[in-house]
ModelCIF file with pLDDT and N, C-alpha, C, O atoms, coordinates in Angstrom:
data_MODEL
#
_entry.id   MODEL 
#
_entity.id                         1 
_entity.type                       polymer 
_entity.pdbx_number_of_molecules   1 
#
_entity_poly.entity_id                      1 
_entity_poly.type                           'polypeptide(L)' 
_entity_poly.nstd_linkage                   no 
_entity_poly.nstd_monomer                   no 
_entity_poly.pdbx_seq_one_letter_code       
;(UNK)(UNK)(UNK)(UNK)(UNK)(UNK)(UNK)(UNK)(UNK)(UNK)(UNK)(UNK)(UNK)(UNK)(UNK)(UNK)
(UNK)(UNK)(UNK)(UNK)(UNK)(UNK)(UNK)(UNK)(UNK)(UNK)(UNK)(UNK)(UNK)(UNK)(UNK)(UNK)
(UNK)
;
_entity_poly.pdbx_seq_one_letter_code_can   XXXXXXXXXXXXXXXXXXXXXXXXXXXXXXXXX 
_entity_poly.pdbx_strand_id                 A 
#
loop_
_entity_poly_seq.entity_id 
_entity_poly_seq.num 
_entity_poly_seq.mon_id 
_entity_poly_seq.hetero 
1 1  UNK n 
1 2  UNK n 
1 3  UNK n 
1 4  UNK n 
1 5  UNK n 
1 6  UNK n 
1 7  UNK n 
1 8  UNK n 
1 9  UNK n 
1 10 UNK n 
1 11 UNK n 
1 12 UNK n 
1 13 UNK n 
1 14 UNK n 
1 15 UNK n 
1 16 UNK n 
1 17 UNK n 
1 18 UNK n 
1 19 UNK n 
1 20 UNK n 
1 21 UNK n 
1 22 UNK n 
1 23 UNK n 
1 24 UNK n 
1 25 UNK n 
1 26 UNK n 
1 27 UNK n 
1 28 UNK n 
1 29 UNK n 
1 30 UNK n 
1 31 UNK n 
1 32 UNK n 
1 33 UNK n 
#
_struct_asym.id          A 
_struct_asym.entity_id   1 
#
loop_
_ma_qa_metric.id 
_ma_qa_metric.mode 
_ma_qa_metric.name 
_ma_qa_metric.software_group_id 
_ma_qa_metric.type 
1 global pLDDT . pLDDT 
2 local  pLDDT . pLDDT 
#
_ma_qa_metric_global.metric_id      1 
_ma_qa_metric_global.metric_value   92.45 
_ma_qa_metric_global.model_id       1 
_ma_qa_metric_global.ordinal_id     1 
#
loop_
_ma_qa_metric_local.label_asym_id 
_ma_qa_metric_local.label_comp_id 
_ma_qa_metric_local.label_seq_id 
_ma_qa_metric_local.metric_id 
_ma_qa_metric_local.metric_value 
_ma_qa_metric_local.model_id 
_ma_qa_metric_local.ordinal_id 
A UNK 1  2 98.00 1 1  
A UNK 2  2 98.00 1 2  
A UNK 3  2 97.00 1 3  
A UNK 4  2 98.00 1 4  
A UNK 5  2 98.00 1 5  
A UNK 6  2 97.00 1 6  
A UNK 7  2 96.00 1 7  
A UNK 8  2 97.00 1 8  
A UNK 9  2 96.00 1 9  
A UNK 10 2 93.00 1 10 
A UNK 11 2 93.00 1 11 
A UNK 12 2 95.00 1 12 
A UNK 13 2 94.00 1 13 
A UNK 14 2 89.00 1 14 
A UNK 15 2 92.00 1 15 
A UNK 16 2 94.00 1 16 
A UNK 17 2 92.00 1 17 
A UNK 18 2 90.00 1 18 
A UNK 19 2 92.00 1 19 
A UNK 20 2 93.00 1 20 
A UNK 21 2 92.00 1 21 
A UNK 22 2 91.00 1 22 
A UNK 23 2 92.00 1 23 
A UNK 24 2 93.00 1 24 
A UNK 25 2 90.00 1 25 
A UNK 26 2 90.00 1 26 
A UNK 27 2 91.00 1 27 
A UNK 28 2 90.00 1 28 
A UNK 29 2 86.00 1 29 
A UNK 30 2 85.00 1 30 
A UNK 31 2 87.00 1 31 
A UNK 32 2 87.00 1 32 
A UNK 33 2 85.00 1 33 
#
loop_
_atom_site.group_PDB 
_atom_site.id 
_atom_site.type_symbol 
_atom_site.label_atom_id 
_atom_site.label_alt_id 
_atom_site.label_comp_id 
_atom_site.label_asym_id 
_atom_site.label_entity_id 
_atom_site.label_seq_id 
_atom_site.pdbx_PDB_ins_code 
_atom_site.Cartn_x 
_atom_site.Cartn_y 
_atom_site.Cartn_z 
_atom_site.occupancy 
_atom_site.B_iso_or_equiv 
_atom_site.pdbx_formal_charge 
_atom_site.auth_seq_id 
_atom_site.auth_comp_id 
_atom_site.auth_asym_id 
_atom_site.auth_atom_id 
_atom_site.pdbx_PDB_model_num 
ATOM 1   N N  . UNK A 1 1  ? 87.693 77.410 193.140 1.00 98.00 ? 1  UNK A N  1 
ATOM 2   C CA . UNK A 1 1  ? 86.758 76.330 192.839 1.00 98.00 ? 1  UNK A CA 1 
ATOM 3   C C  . UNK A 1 1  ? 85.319 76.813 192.806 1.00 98.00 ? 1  UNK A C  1 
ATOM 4   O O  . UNK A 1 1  ? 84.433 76.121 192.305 1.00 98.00 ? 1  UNK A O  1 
ATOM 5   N N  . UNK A 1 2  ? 85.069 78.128 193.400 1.00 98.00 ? 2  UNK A N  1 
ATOM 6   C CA . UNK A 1 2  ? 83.450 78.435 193.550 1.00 98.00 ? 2  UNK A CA 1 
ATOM 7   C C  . UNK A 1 2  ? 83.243 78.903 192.268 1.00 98.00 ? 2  UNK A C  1 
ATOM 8   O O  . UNK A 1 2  ? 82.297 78.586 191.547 1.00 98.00 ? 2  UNK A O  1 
ATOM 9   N N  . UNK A 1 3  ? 84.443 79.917 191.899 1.00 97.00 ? 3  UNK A N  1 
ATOM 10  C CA . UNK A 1 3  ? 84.685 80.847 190.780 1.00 97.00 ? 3  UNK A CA 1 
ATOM 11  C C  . UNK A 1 3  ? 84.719 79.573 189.321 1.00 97.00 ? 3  UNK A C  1 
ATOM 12  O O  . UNK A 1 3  ? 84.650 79.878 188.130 1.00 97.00 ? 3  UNK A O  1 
ATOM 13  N N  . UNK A 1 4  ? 84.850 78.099 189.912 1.00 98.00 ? 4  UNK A N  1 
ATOM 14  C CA . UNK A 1 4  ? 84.632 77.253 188.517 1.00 98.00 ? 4  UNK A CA 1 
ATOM 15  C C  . UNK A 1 4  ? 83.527 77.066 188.668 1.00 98.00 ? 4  UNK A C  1 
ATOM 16  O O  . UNK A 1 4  ? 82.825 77.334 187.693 1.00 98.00 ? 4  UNK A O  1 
ATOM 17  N N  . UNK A 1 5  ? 82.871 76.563 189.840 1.00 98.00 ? 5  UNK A N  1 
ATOM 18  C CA . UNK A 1 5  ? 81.837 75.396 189.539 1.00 98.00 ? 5  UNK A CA 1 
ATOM 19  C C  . UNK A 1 5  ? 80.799 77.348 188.928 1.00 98.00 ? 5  UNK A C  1 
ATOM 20  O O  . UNK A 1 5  ? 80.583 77.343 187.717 1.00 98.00 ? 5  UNK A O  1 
ATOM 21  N N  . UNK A 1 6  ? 80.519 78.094 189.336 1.00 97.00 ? 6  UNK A N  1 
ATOM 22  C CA . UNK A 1 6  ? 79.933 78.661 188.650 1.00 97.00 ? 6  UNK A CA 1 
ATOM 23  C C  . UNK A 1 6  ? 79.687 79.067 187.317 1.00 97.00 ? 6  UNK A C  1 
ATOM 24  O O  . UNK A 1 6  ? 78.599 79.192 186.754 1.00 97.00 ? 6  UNK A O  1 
ATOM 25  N N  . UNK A 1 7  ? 81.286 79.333 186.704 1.00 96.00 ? 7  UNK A N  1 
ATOM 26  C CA . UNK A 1 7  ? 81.279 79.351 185.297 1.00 96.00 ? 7  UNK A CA 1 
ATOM 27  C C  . UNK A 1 7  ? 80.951 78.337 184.798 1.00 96.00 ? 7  UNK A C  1 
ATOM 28  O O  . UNK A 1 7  ? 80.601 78.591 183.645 1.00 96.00 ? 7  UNK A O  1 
ATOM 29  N N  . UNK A 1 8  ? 80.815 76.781 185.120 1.00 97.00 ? 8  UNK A N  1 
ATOM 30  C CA . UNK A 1 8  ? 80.840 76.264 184.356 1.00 97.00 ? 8  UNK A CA 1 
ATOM 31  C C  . UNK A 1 8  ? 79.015 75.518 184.444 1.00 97.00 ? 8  UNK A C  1 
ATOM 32  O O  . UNK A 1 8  ? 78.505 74.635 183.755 1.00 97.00 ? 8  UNK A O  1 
ATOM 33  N N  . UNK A 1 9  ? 78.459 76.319 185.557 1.00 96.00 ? 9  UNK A N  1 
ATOM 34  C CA . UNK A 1 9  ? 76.460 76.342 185.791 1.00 96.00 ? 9  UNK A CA 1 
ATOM 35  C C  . UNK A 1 9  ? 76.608 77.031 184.380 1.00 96.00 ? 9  UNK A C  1 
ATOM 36  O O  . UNK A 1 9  ? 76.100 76.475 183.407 1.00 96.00 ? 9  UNK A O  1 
ATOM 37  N N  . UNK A 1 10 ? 77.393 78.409 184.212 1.00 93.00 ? 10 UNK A N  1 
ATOM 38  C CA . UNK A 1 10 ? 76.875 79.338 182.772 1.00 93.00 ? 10 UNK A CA 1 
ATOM 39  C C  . UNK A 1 10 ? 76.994 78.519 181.878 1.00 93.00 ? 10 UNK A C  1 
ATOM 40  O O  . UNK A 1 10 ? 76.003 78.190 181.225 1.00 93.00 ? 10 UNK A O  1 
ATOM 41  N N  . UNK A 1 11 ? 78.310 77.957 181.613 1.00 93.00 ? 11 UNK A N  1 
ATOM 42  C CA . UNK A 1 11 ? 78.436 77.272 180.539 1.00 93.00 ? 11 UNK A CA 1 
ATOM 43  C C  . UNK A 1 11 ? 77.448 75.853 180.130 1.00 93.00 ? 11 UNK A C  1 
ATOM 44  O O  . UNK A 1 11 ? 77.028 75.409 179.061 1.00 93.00 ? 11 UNK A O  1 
ATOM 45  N N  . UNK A 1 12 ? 77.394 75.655 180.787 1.00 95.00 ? 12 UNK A N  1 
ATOM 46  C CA . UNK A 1 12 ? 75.986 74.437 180.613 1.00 95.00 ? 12 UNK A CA 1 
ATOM 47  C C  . UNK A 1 12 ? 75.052 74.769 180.309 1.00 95.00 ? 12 UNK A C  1 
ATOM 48  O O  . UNK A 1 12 ? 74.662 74.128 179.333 1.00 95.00 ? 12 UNK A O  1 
ATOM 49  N N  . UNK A 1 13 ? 73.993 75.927 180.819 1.00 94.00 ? 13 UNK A N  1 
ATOM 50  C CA . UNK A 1 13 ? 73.028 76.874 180.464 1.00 94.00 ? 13 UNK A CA 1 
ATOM 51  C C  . UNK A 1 13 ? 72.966 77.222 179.046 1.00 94.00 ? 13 UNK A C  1 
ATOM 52  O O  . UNK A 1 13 ? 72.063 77.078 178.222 1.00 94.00 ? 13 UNK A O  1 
ATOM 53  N N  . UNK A 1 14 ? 74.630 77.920 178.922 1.00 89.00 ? 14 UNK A N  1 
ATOM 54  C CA . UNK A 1 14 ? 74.864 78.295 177.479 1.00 89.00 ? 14 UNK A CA 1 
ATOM 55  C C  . UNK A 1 14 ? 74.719 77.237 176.885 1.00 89.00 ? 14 UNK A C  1 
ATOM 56  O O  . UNK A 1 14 ? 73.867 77.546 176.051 1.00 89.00 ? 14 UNK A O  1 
ATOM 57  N N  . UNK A 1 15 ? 75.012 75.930 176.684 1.00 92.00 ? 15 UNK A N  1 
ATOM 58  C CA . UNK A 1 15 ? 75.527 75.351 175.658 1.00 92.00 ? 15 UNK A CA 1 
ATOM 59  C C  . UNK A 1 15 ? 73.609 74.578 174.976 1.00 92.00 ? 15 UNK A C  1 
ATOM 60  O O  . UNK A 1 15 ? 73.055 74.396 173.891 1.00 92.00 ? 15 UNK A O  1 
ATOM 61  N N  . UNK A 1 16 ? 73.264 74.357 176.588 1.00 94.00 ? 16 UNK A N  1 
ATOM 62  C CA . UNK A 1 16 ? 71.326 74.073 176.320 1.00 94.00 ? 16 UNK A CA 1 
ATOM 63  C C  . UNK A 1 16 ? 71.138 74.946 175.302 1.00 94.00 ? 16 UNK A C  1 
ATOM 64  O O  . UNK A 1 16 ? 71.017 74.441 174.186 1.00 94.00 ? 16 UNK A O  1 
ATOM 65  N N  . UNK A 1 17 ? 71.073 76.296 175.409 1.00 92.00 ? 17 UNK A N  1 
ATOM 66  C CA . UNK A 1 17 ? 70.587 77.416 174.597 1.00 92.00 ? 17 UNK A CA 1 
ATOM 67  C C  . UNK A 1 17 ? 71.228 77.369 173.395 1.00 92.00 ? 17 UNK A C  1 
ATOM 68  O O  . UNK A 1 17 ? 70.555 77.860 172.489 1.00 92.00 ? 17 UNK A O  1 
ATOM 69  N N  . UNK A 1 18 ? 72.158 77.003 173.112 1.00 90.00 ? 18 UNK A N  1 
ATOM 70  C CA . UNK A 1 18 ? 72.910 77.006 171.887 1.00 90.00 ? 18 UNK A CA 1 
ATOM 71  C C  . UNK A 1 18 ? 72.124 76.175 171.051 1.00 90.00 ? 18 UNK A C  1 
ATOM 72  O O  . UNK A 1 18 ? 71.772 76.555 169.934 1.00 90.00 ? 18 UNK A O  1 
ATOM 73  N N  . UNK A 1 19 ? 71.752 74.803 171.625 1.00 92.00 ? 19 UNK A N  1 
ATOM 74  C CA . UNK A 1 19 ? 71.497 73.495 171.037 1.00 92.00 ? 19 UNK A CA 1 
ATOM 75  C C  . UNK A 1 19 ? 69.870 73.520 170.600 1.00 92.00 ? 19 UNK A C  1 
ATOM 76  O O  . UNK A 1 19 ? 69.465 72.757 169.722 1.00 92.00 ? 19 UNK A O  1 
ATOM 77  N N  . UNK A 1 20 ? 69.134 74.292 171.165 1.00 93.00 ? 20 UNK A N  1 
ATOM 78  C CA . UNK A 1 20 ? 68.471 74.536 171.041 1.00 93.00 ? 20 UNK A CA 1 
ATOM 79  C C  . UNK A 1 20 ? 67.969 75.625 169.726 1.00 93.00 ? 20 UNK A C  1 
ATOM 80  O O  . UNK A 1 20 ? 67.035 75.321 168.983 1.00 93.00 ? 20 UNK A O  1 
ATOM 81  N N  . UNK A 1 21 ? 68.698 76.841 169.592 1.00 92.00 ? 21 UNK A N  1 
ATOM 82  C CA . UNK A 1 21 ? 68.785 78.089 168.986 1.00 92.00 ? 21 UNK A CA 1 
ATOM 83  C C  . UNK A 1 21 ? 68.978 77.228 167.745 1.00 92.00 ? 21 UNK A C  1 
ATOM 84  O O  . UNK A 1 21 ? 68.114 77.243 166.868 1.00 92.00 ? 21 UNK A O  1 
ATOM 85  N N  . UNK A 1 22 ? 69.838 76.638 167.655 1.00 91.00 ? 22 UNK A N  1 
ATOM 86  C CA . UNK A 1 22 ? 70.409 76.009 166.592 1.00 91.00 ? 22 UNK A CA 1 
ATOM 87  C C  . UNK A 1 22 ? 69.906 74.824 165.536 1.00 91.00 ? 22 UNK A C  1 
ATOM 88  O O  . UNK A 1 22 ? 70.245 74.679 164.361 1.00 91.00 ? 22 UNK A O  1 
ATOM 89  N N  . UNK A 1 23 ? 68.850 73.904 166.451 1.00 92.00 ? 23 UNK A N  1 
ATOM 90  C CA . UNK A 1 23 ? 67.743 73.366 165.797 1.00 92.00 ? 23 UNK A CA 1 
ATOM 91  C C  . UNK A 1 23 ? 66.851 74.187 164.990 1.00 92.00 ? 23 UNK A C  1 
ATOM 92  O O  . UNK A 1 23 ? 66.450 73.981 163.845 1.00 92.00 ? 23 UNK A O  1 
ATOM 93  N N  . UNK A 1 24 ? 66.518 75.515 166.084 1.00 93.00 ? 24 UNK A N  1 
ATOM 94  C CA . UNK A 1 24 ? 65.342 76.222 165.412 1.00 93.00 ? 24 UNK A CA 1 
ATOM 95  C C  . UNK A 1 24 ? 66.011 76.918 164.177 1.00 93.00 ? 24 UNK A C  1 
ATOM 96  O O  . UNK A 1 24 ? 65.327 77.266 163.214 1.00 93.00 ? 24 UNK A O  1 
ATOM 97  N N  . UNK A 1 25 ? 67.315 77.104 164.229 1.00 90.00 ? 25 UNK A N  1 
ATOM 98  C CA . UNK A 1 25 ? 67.939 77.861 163.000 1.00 90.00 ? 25 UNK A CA 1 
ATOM 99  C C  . UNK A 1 25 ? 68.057 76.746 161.902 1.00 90.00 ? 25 UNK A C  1 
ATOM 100 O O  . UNK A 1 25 ? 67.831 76.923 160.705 1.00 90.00 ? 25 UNK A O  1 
ATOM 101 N N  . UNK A 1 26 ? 68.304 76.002 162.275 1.00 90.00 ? 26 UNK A N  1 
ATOM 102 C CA . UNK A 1 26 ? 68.196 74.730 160.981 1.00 90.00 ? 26 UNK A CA 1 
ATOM 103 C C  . UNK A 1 26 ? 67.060 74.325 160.361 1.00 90.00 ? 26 UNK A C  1 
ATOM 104 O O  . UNK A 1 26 ? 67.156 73.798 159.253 1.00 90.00 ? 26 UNK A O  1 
ATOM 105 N N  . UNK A 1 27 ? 65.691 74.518 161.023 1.00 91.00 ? 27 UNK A N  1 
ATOM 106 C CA . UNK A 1 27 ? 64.186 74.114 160.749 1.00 91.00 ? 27 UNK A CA 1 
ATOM 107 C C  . UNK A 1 27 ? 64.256 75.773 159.580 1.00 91.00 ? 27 UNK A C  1 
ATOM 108 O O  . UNK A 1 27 ? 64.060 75.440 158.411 1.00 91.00 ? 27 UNK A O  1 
ATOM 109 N N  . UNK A 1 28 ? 64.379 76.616 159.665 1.00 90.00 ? 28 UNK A N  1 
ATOM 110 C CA . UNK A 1 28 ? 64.027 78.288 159.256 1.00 90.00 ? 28 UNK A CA 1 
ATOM 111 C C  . UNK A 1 28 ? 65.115 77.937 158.410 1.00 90.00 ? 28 UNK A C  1 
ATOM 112 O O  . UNK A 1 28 ? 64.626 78.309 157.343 1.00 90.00 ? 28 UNK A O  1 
ATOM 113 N N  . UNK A 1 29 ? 66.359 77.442 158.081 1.00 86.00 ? 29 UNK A N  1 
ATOM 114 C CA . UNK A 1 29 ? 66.640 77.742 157.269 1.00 86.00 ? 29 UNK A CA 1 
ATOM 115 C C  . UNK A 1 29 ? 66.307 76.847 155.508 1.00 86.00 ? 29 UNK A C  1 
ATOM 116 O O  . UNK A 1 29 ? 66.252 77.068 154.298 1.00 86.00 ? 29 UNK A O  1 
ATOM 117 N N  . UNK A 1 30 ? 66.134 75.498 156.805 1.00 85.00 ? 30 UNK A N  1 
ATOM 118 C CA . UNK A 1 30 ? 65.438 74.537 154.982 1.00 85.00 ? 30 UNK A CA 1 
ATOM 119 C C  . UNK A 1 30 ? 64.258 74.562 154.818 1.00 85.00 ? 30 UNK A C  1 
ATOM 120 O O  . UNK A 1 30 ? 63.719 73.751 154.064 1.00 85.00 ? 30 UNK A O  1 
ATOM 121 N N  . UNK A 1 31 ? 63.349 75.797 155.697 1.00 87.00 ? 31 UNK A N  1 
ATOM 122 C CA . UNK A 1 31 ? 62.180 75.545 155.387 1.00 87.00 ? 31 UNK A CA 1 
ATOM 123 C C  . UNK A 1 31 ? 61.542 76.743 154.372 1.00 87.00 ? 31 UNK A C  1 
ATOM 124 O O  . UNK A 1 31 ? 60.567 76.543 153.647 1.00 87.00 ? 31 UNK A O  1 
ATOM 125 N N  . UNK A 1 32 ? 62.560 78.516 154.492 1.00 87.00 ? 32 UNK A N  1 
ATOM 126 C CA . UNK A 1 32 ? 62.576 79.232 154.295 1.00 87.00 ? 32 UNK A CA 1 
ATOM 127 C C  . UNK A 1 32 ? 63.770 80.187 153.413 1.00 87.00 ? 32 UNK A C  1 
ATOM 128 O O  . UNK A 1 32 ? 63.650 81.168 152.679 1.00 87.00 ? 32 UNK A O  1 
ATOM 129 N N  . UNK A 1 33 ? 64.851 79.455 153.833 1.00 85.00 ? 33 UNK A N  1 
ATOM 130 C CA . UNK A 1 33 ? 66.010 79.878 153.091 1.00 85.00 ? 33 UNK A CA 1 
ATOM 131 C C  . UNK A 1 33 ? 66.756 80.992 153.218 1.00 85.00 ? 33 UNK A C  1 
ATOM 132 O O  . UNK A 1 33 ? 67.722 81.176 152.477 1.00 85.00 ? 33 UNK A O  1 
#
């Protein structure tokens, strides 16, 4: 259970960063192509 609740602090972290990365990749790509 320690070995989850930790992976799943990463995975939350990750998924912020994803959501994020992924806006900015969508702004760069219709703005620039």
């Amino acid at each position: 259970n320690e070995r989850r609740a930790a992976f799943t602090q990463a995975y939350d972290e990750e998924q912020a960063w994803r959501t994020q990365v992924v806006a900015q990749a969508m702004q760069e790509y219709n703005t620039t192509g």
